[in-house]
Protein backbone atom coordinates (compact mmCIF):
# COMPACT_ATOMS: atom_id res chain seq x y z
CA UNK A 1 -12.57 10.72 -14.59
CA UNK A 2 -12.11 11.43 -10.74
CA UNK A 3 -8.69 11.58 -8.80
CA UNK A 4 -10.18 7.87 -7.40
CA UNK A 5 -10.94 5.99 -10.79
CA UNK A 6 -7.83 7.27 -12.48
CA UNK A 7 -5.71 5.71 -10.44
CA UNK A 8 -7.21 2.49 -10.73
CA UNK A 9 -6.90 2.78 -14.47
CA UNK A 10 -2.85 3.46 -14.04
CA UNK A 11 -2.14 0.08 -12.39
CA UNK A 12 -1.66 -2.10 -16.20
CA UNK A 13 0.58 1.17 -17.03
CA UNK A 14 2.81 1.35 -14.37
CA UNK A 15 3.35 -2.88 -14.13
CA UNK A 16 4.02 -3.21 -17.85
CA UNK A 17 6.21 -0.30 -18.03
CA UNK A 18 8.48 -1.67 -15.10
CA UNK A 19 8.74 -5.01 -17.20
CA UNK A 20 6.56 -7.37 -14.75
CA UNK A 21 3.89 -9.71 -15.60
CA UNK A 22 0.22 -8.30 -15.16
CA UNK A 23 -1.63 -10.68 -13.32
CA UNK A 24 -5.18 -11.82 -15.52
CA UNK A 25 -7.00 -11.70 -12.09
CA UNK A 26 -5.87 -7.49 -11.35
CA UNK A 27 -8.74 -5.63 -11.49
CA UNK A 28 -8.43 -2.48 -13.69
CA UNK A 29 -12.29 -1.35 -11.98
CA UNK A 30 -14.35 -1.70 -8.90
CA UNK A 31 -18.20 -2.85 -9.83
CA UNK A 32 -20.46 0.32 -9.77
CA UNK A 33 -21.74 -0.51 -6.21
CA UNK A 34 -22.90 2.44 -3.63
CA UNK A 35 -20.84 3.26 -1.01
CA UNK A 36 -22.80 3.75 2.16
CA UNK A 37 -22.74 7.41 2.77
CA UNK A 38 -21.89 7.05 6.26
CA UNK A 39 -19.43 4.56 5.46
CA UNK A 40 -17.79 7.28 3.03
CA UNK A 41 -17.57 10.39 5.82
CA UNK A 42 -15.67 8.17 8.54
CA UNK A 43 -13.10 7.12 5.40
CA UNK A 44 -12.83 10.94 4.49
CA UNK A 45 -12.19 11.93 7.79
CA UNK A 46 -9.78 9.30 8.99
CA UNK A 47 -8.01 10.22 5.72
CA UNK A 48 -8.00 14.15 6.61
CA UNK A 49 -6.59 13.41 10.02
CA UNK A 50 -3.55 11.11 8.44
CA UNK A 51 -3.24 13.95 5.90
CA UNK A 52 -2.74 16.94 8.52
CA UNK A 53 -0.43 14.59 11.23
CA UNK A 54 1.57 13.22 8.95
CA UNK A 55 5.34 14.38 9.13
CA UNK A 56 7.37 15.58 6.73
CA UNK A 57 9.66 12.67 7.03
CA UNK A 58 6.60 10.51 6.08
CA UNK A 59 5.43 9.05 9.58
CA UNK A 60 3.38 10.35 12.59
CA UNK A 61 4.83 11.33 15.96
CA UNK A 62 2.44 9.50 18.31
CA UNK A 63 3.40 6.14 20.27
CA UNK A 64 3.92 3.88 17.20
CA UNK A 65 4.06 6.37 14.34
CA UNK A 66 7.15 5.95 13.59
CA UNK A 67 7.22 2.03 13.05
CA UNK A 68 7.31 1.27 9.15
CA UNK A 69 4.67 -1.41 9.42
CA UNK A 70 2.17 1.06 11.44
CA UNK A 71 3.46 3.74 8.03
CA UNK A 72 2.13 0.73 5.47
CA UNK A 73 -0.94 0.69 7.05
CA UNK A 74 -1.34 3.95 6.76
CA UNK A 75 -0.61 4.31 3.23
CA UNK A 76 -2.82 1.25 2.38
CA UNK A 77 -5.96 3.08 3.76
CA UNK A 78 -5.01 6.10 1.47
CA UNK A 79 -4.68 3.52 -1.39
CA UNK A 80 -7.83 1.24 -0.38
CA UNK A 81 -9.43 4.67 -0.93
CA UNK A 82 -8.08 4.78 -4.47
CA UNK A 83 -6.92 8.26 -3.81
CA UNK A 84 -4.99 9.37 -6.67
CA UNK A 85 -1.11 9.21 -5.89
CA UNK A 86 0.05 11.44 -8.83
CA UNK A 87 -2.44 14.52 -8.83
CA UNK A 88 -4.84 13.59 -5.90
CA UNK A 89 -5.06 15.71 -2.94
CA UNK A 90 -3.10 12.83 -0.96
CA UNK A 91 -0.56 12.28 -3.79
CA UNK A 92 2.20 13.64 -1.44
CA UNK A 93 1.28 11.38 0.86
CA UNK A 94 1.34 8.36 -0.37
CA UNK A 95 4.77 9.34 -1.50
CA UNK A 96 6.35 10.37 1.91
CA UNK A 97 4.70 7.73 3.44
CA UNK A 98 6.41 5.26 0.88
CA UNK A 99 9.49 7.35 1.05
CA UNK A 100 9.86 6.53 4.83
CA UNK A 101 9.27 2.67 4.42
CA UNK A 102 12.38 2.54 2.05
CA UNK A 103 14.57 5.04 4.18
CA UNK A 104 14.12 1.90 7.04
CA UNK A 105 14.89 -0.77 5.31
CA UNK A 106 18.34 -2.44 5.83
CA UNK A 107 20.10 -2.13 2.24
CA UNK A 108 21.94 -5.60 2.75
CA UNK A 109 19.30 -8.21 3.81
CA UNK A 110 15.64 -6.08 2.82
CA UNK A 111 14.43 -6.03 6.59
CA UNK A 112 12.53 -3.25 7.12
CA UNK A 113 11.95 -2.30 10.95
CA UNK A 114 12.58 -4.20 14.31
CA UNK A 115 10.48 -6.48 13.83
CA UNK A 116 8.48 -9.12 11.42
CA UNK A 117 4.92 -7.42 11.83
CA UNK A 118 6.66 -4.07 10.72
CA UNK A 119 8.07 -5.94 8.06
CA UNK A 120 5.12 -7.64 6.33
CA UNK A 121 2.80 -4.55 6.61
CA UNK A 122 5.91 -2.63 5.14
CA UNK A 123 6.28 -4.77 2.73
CA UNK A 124 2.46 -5.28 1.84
CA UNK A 125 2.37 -1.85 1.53
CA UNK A 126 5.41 -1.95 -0.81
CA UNK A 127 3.51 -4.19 -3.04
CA UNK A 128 0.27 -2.23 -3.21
CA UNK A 129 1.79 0.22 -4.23
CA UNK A 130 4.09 -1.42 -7.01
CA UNK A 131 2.86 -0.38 -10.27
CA UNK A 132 0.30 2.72 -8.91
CA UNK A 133 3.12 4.55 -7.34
CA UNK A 134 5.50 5.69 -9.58
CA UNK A 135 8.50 5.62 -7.79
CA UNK A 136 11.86 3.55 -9.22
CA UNK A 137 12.84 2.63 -5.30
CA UNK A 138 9.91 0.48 -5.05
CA UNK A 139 10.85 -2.42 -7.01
CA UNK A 140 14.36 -3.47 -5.64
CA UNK A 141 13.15 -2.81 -1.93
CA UNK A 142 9.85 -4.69 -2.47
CA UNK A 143 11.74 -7.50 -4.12
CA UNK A 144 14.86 -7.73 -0.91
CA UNK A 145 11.44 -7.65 1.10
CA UNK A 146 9.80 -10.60 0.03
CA UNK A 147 13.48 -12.39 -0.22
CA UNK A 148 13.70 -11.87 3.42
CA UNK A 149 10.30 -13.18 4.17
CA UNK A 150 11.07 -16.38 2.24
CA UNK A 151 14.53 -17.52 3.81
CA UNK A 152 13.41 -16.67 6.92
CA UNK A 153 10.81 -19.48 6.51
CA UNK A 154 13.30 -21.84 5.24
CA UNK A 155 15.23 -21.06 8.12
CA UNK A 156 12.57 -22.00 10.60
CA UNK A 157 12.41 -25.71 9.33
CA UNK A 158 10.36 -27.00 12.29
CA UNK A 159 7.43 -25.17 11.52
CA UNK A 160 7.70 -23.21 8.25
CA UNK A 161 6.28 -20.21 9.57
CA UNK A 162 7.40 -17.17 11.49
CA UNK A 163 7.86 -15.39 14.38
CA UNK A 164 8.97 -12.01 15.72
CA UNK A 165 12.45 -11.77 14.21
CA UNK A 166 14.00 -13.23 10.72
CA UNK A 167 15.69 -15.77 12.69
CA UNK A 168 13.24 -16.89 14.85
CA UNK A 169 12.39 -20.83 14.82
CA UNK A 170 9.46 -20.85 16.63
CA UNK A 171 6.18 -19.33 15.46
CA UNK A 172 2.54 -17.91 15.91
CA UNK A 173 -0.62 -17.35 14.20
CA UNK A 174 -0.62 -13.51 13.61
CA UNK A 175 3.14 -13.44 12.68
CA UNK A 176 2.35 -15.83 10.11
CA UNK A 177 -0.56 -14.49 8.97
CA UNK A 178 0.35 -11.41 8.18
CA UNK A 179 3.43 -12.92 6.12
CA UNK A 180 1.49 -14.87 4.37
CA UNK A 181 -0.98 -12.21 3.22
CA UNK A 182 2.07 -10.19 2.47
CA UNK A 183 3.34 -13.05 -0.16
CA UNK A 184 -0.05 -12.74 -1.50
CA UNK A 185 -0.25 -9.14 -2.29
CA UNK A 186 2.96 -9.94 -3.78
CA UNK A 187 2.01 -12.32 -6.08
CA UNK A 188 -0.59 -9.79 -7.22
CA UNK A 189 2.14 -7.17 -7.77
CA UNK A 190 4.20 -9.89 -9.98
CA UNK A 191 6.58 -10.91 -7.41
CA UNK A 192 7.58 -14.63 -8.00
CA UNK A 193 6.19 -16.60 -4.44
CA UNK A 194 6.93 -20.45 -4.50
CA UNK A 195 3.71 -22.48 -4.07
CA UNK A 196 5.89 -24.03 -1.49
CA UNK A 197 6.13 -21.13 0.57
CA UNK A 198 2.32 -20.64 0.82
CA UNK A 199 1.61 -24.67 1.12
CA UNK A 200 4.07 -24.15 4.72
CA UNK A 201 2.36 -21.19 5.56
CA UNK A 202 -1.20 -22.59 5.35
CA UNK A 203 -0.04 -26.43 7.24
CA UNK A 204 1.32 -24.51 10.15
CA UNK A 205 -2.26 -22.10 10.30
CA UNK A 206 -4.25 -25.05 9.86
CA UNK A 207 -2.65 -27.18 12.56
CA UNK A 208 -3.47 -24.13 14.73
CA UNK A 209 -7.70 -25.15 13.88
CA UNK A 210 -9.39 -26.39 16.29
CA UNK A 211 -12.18 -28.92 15.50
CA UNK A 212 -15.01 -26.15 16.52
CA UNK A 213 -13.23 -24.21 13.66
CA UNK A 214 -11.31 -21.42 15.74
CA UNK A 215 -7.89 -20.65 15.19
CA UNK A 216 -5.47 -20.29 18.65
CA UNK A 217 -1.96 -18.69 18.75
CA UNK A 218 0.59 -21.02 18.85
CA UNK A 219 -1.69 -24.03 18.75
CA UNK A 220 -5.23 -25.34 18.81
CA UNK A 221 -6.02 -24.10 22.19
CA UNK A 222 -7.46 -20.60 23.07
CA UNK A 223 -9.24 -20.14 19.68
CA UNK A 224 -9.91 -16.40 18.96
CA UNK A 225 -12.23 -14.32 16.92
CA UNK A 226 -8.93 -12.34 15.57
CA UNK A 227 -6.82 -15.25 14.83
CA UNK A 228 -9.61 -17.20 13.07
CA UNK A 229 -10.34 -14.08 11.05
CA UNK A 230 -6.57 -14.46 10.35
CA UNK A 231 -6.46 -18.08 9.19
CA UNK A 232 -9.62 -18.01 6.86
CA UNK A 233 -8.57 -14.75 4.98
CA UNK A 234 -4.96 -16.81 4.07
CA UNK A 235 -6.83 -19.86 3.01
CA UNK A 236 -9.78 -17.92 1.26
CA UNK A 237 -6.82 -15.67 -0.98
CA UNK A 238 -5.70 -19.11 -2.00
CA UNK A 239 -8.91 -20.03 -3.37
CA UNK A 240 -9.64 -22.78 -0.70
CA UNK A 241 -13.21 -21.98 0.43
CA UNK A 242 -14.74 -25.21 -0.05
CA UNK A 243 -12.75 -27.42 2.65
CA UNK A 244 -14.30 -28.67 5.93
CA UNK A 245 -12.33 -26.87 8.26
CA UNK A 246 -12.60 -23.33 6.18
CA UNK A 247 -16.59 -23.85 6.97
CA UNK A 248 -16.21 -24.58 10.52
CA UNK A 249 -14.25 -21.43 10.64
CA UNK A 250 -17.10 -19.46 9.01
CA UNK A 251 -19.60 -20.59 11.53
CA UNK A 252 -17.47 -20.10 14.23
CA UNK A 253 -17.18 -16.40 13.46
CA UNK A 254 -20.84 -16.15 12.52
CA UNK A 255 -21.72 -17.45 16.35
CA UNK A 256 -19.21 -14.33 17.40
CA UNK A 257 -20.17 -12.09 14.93
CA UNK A 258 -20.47 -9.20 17.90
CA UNK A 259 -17.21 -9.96 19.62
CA UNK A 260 -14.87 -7.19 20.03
CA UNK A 261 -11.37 -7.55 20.75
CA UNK A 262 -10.44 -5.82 23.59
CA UNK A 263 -6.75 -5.06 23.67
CA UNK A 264 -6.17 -5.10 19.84
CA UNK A 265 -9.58 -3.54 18.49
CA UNK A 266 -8.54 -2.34 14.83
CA UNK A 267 -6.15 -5.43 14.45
CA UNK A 268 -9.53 -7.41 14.67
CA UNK A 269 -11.94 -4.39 12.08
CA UNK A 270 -9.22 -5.24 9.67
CA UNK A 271 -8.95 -9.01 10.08
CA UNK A 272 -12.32 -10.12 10.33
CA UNK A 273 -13.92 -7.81 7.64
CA UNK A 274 -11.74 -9.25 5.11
CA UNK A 275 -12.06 -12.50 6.29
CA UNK A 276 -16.21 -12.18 6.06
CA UNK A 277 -15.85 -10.70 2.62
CA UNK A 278 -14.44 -13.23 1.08
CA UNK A 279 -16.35 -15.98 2.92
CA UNK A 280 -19.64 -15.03 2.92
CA UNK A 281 -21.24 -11.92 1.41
CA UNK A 282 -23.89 -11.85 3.81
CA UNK A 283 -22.76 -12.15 6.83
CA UNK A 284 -19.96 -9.64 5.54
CA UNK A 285 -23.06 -6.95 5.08
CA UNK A 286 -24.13 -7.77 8.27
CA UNK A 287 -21.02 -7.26 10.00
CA UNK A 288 -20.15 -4.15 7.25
CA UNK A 289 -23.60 -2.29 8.43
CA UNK A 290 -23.35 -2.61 12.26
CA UNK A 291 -19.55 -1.81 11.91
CA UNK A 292 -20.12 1.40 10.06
CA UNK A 293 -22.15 1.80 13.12
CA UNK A 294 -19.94 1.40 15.58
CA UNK A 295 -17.02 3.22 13.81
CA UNK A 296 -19.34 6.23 13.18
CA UNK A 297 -20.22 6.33 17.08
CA UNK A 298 -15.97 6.51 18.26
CA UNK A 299 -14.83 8.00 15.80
CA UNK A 300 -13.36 11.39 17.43
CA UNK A 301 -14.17 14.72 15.83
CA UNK A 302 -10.51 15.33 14.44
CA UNK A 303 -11.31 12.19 12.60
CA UNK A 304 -9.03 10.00 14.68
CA UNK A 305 -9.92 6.48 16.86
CA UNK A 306 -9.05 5.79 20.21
CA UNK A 307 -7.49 3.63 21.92
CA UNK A 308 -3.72 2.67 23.37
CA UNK A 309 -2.36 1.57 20.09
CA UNK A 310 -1.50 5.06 18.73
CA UNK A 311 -3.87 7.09 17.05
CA UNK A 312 -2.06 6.41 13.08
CA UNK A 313 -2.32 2.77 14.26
CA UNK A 314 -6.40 2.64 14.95
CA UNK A 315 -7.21 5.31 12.51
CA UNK A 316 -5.64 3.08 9.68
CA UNK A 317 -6.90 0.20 10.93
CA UNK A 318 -10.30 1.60 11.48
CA UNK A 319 -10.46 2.78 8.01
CA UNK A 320 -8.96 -0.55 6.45
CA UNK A 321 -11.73 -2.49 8.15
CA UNK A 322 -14.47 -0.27 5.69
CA UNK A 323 -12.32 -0.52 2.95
CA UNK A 324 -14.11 -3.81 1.46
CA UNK A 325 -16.91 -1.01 0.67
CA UNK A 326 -14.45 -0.12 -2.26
CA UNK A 327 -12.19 -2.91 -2.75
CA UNK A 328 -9.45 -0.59 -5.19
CA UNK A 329 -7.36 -3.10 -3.91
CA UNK A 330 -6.49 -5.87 -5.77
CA UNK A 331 -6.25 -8.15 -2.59
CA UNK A 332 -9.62 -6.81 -1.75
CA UNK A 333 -11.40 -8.79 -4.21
CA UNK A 334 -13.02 -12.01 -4.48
């Protein structure tokens, strides 16, 4: 058994030796699909370059290396991979990199980093690697994580959603978003979520739908590709796929299926391939082929992406966008 399919195979272990329920919908396998080969040598040389910059504290010194949330990511692309964390050749790190999420987290209230985008991708990351990592720490910051997450929305009774700060009572689409697929990969680790706390979530992204099915930021106005991409994956990992404004949302992105977002480029790769996956399969291979593409054309030599977001930032967002190709993950599957 590979370094990959072992690790996969570790994920009841882990869970049921920590004393948490194992979800009936975890995978324990990915389907025996092929990888496209080109697909596979921008994923193994992203990885290389996070490898060999990482520092030994478990971040990256470039311009945003250092924030916990742009850490998760990073460790999420290793995992996505399903690289090994206990004898793979990226075991160590996985670990620093999980290592440095806890050592920023504030002990009394769970909030990890300056802000509530750090925090959910922290915290996602937390919960992907719950029961694959074995590391004791995970569990009680994972847990203060998602506490944070949930009476910060039940301190913003207006909207019951989030913004940049735990105490923020106003709120936007890609805050929320990324809380509320946060919740979801914690559900999937065992973490107790109130269906409450996702019914919020998804009335306050939903009143941000426009009739033509595009999502805007703090309203219905200025629908994006990006935030749509957002809106669909939260109502497509609660299983509502079949709703009127969830297929105006699809076709919307299908009539900008070559838009690229020009200030946040990798936010977008990693929104709207998940958001395609799980929509449409498809238009998802569509979008999967002539995004290999386009990765495999900027993709710099070290293995790195450009652009003015840090290169730890676009490489792991880069490589999280092809990571539907292997969907280790458990919030990577249908």
């Amino acid at each position: 058994m590979n370094a990959r399919a072992s690790s996969r195979f570790l994920i009841p272990i882990f869970l049921a030796s920590a004393g948490w329920a194992i979800s009936q919908d975890l995978p324990v396998n990915r389907r025996d699909e092929t990888v496209p080969p080109q697909a596979e040598l921008i994923y193994e040389k992203g990885l290389q370059f996070l490898s060999k910059t990482q520092t030994e504290k478990g971040n990256w010194n470039d311009s945003v290396g250092s924030e916990p949330g742009v850490v998760g990511l990073c460790v999420a692309a290793f995992l996505a991979h399903g690289e090994d964390p206990v004898n793979g050749p990226y075991a160590k790190t996985i670990h620093k990199g999980i290592d440095f999420i806890i050592s920023q987290q504030n002990e009394k209230n769970g909030y990890i980093g300056s802000s509530m985008y750090n925090h959910a991708f922290a915290t996602k990351a937390l919960a992907e690697s719950y029961g694959v990592v074995d590391n004791p720490k995970i569990a009680p910051a994972l847990k203060k994580a998602v506490d944070l997450i949930l009476s910060s929305q039940k301190r913003n009774t207006q909207f019951g959603a989030w913004r940049y700060t735990p105490d923020s009572r106003d709120a936007d689409t890609t805050v929320t978003g990324c809380q509320m697929v946060t919740l979801f990969a914690a559900r999937n680790a065992g973490i107790a979520v109130p269906d409450e706390a996702i019914r919020l979530g998804l009335k306050y992204l939903n009143g941000n739908r426009d009739s033509n099915g595009s999502y805007g930021y703090t309203s219905s106005a200025g629908g994006k590709p990006t935030l749509t991409a957002i809106g669909m994956l939260c109502l497509a990992l609660n299983k509502e796929r079949d709703s009127k404004g969830y297929k105006a949302s699809l076709e919307y992105l299908k009539k900008n299926i070559d838009y690229r977002e020009r200030f946040y480029p990798y936010y977008y790769e990693y929104y709207m391939s998940q958001a395609l996956f799980h929509a449409d399969e498809a238009t998802w291979k569509e979008w999967n082929v002539r995004n290999i593409r386009y990765l495999g054309t900027i993709q710099s030599s070290d293995g790195s992406f450009p652009g003015n977001q840090g290169t730890s930032f676009n490489t792991a967002g880069a490589l999280l966008s092809l990571a539907l190709n292997y969907r280790y993950l458990p919030i990577y599957e249908k």
